[in-house]
N, C-alpha and C. Protein backbone atom coordinates (compact mmCIF):
# COMPACT_ATOMS: atom_id res chain seq x y z
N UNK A 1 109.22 48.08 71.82
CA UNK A 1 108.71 46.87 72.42
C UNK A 1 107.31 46.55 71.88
N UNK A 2 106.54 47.49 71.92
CA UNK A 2 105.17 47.03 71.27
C UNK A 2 105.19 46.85 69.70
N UNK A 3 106.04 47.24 68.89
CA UNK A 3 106.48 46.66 67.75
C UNK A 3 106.76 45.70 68.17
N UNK A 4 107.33 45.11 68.50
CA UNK A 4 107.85 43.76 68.62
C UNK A 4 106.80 42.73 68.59
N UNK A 5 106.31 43.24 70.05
CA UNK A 5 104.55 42.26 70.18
C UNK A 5 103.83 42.25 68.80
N UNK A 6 103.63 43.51 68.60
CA UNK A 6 102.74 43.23 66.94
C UNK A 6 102.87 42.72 66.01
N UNK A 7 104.39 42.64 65.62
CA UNK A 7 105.06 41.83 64.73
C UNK A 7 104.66 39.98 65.20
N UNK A 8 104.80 39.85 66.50
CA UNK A 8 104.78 38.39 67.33
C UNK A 8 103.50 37.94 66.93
N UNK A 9 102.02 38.75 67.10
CA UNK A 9 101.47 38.60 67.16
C UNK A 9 100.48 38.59 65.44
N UNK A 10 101.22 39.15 64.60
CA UNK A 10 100.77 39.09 63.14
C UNK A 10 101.05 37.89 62.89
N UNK A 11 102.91 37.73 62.98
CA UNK A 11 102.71 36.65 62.89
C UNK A 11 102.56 35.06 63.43
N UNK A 12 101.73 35.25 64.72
CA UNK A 12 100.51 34.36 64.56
C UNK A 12 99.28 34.64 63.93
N UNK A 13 98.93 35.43 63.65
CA UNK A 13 97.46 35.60 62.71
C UNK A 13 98.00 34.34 61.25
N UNK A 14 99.34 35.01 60.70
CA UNK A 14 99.72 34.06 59.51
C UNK A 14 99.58 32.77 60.27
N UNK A 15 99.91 32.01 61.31
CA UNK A 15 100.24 30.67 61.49
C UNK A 15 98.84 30.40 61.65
N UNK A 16 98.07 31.32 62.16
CA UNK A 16 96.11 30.36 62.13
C UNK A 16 95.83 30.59 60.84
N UNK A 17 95.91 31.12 60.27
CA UNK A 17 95.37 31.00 58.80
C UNK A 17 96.29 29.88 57.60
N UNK A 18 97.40 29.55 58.15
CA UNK A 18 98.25 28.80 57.41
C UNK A 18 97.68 27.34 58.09
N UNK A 19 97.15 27.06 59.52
CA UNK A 19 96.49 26.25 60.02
C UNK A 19 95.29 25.88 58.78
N UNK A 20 94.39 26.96 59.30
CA UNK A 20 93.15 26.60 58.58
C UNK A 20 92.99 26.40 57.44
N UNK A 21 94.04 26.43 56.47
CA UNK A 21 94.38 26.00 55.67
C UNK A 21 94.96 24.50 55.10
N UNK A 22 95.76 24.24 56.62
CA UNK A 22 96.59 22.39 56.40
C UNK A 22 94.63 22.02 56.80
N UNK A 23 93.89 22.38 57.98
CA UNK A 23 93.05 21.81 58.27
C UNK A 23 92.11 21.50 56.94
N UNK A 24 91.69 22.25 55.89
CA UNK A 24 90.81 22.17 55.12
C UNK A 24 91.28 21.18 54.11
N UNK A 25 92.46 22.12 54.20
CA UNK A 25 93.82 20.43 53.19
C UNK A 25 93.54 19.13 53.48
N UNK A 26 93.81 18.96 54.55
CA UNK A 26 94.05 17.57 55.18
C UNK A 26 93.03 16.92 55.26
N UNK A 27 91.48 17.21 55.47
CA UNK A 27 90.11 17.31 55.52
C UNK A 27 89.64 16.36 53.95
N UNK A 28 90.03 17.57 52.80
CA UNK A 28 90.10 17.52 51.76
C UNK A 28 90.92 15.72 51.41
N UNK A 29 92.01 15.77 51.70
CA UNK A 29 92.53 14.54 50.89
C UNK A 29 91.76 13.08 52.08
N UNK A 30 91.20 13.21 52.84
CA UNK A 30 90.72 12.46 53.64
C UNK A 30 89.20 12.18 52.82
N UNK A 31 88.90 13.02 52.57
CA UNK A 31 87.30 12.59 51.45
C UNK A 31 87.55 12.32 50.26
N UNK A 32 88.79 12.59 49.66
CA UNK A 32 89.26 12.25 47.96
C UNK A 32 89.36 10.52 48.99
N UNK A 33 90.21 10.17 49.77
CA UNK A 33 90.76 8.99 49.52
C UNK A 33 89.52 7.98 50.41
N UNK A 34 88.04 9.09 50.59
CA UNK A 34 86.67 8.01 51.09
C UNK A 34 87.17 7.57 52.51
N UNK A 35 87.41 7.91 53.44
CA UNK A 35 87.80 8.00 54.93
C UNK A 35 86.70 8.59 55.24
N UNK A 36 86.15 9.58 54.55
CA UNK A 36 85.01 10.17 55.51
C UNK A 36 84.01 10.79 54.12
N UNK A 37 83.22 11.06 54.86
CA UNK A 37 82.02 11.47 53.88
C UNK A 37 82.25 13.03 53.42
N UNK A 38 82.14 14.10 52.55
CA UNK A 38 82.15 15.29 52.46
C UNK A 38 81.47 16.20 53.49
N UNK A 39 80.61 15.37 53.68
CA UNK A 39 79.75 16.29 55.18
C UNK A 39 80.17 16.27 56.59
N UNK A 40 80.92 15.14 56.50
CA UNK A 40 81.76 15.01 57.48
C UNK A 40 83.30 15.39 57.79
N UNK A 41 83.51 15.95 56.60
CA UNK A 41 84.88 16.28 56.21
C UNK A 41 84.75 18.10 56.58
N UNK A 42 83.29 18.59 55.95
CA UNK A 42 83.41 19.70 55.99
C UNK A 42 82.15 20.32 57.68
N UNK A 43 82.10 19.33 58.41
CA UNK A 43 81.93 19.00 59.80
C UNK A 43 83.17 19.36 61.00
N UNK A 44 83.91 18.39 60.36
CA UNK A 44 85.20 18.18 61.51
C UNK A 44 86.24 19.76 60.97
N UNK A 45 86.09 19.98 59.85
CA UNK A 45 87.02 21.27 59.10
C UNK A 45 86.24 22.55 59.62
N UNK A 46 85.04 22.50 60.08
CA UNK A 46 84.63 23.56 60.87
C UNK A 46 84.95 23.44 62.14
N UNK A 47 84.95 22.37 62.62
CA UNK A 47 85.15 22.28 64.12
C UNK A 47 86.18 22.25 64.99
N UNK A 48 87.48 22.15 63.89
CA UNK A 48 88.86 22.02 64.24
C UNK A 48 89.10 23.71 63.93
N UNK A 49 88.77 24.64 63.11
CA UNK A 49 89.01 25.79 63.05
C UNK A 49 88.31 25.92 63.82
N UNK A 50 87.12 25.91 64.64
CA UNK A 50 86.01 26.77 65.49
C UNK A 50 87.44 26.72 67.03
N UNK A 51 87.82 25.49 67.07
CA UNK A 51 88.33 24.55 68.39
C UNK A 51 89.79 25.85 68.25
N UNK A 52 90.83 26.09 66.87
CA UNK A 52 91.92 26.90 66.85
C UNK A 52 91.59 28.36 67.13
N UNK A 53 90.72 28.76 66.68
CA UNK A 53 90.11 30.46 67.03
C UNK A 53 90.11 30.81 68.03
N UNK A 54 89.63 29.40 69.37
CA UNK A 54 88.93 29.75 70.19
C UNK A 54 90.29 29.44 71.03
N UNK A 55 91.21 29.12 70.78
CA UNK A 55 92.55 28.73 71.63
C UNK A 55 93.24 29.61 71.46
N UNK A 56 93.48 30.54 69.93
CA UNK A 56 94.40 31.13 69.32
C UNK A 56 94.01 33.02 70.24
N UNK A 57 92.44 33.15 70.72
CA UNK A 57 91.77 33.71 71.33
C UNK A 57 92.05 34.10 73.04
N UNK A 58 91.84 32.78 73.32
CA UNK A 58 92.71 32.43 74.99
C UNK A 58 94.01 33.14 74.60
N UNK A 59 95.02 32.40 73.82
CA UNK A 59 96.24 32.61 74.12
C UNK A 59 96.64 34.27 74.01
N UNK A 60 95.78 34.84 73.54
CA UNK A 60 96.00 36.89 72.73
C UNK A 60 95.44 37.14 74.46
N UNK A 61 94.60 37.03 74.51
CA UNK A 61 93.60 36.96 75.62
C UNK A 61 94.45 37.09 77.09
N UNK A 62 95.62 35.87 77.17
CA UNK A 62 96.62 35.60 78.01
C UNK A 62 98.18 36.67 78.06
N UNK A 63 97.93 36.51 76.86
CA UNK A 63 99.31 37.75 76.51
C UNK A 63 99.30 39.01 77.18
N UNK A 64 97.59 39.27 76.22
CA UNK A 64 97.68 40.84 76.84
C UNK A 64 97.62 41.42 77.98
N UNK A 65 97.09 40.37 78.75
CA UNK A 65 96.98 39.97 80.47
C UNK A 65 98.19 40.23 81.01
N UNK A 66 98.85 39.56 80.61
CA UNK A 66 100.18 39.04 80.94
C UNK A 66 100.99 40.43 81.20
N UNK A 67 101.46 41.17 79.32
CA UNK A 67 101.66 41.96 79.19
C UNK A 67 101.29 43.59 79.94
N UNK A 68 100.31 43.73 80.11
CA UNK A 68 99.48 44.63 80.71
C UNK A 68 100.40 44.07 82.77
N UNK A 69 100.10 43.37 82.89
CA UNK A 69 100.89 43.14 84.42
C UNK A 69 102.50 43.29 84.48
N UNK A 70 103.00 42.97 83.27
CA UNK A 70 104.10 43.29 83.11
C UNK A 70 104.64 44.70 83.08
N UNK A 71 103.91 45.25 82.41
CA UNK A 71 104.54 46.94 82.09
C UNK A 71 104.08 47.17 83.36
N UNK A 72 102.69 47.15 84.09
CA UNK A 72 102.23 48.00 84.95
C UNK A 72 103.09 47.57 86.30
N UNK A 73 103.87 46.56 86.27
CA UNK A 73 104.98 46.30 87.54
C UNK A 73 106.51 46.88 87.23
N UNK A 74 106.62 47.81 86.11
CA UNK A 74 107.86 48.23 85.37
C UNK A 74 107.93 49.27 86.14
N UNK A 75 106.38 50.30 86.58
CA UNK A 75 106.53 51.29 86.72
C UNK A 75 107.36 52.55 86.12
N UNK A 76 107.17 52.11 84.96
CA UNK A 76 107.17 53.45 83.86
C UNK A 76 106.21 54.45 84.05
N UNK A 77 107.03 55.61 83.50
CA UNK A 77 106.39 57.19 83.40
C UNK A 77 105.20 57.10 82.11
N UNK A 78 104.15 57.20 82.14
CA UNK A 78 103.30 57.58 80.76
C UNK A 78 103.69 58.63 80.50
N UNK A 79 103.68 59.19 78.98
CA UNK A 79 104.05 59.85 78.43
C UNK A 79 103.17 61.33 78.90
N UNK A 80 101.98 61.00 78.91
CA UNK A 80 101.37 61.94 79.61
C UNK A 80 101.58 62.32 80.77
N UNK A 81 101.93 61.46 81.53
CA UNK A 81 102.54 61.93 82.88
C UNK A 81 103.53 63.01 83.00
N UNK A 82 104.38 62.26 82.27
CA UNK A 82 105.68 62.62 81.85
C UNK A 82 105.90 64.39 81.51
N UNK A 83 104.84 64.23 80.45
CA UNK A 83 104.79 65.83 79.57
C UNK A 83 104.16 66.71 80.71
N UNK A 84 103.15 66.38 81.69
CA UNK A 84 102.63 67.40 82.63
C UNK A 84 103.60 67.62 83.29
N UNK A 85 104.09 66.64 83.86
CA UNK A 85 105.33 66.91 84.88
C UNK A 85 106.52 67.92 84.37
N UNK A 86 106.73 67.85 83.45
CA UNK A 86 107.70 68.57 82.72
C UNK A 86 107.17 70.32 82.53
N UNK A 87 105.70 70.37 82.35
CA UNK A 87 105.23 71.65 82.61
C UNK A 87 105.33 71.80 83.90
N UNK A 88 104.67 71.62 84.42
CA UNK A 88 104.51 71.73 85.97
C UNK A 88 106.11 72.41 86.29
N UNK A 89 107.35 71.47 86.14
CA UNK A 89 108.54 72.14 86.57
C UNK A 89 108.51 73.35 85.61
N UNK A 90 108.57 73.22 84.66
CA UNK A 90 108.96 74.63 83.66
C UNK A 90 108.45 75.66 84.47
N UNK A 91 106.74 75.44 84.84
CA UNK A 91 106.04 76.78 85.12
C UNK A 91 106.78 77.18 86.71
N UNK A 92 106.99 76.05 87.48
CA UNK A 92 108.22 76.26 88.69
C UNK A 92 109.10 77.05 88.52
N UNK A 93 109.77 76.66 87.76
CA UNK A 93 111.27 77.16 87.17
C UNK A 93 111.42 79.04 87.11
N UNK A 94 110.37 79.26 86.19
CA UNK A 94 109.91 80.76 85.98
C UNK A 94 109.40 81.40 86.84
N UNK A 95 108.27 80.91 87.64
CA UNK A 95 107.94 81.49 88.89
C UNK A 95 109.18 81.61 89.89
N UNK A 96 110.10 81.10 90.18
CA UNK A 96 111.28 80.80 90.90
C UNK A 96 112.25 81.89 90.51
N UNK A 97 112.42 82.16 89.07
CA UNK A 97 113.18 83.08 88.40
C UNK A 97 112.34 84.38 88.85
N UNK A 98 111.50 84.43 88.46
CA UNK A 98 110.99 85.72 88.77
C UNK A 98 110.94 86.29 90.13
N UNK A 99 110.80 85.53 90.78
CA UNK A 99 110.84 85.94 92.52
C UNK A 99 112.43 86.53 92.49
N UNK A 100 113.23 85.46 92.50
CA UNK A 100 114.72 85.75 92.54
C UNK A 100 114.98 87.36 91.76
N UNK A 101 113.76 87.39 90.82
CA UNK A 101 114.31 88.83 90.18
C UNK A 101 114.00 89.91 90.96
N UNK A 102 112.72 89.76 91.53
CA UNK A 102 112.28 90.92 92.40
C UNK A 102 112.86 90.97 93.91
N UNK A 103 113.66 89.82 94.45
CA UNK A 103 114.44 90.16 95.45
C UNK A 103 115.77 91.06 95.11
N UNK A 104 115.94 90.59 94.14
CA UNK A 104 117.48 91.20 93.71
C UNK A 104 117.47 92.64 93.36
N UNK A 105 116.16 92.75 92.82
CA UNK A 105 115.85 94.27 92.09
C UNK A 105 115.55 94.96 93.80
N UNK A 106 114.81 94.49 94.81
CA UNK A 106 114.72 95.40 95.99
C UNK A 106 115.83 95.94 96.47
């Protein structure tokens, strides 16, 4: 499952950078064809990436939120949990055996 997310989430890293890319594009043929000035081109091309970072940010921001409430209402075993618990019985188990041995041996 967290493969999964990472994969989800790379690729959005590709889709903001494939963004900021149409943005600089699009920016670009808007000052070739004199719509806007170069300073203004490379104005609004900062400010439309500053404006996607800061959304693309929220939304990771929201996920992991999200995510994090999600597992923690699954009530899954951590692995660490998991592995103590599993000692804990073992060392049971043997202490248990061994008693049983010294009744049997009396």
């Amino acid at each position: 499952m967290l493969e999964l997310m990472k994969k989800g989430l790379m690729a959005g890293i590709g889709v903001v950078v494939l963004t900021t890319e149409k943005v600089q594009e699009t920016v670009r043929k808007l000052v070739e064809e004199g719509r806007i000035t170069t300073e203004e081109g490379e104005n609004l091309a900062q400010e439309l990436v500053k404006t996607g970072q800061r959304q693309w940010e929220e939304v990771n921001s929201t996920i992991a939120e999200k995510t994090k409430k999600w597992s923690e209402s699954l009530e899954i075993v951590k692995r660490k949990e998991f592995e103590d618990l599993k000692e804990r019985v073992l060392t049971l188990e043997q202490r248990l055996a061994e008693s049983e041995k010294g009744k049997t041996a009396s």
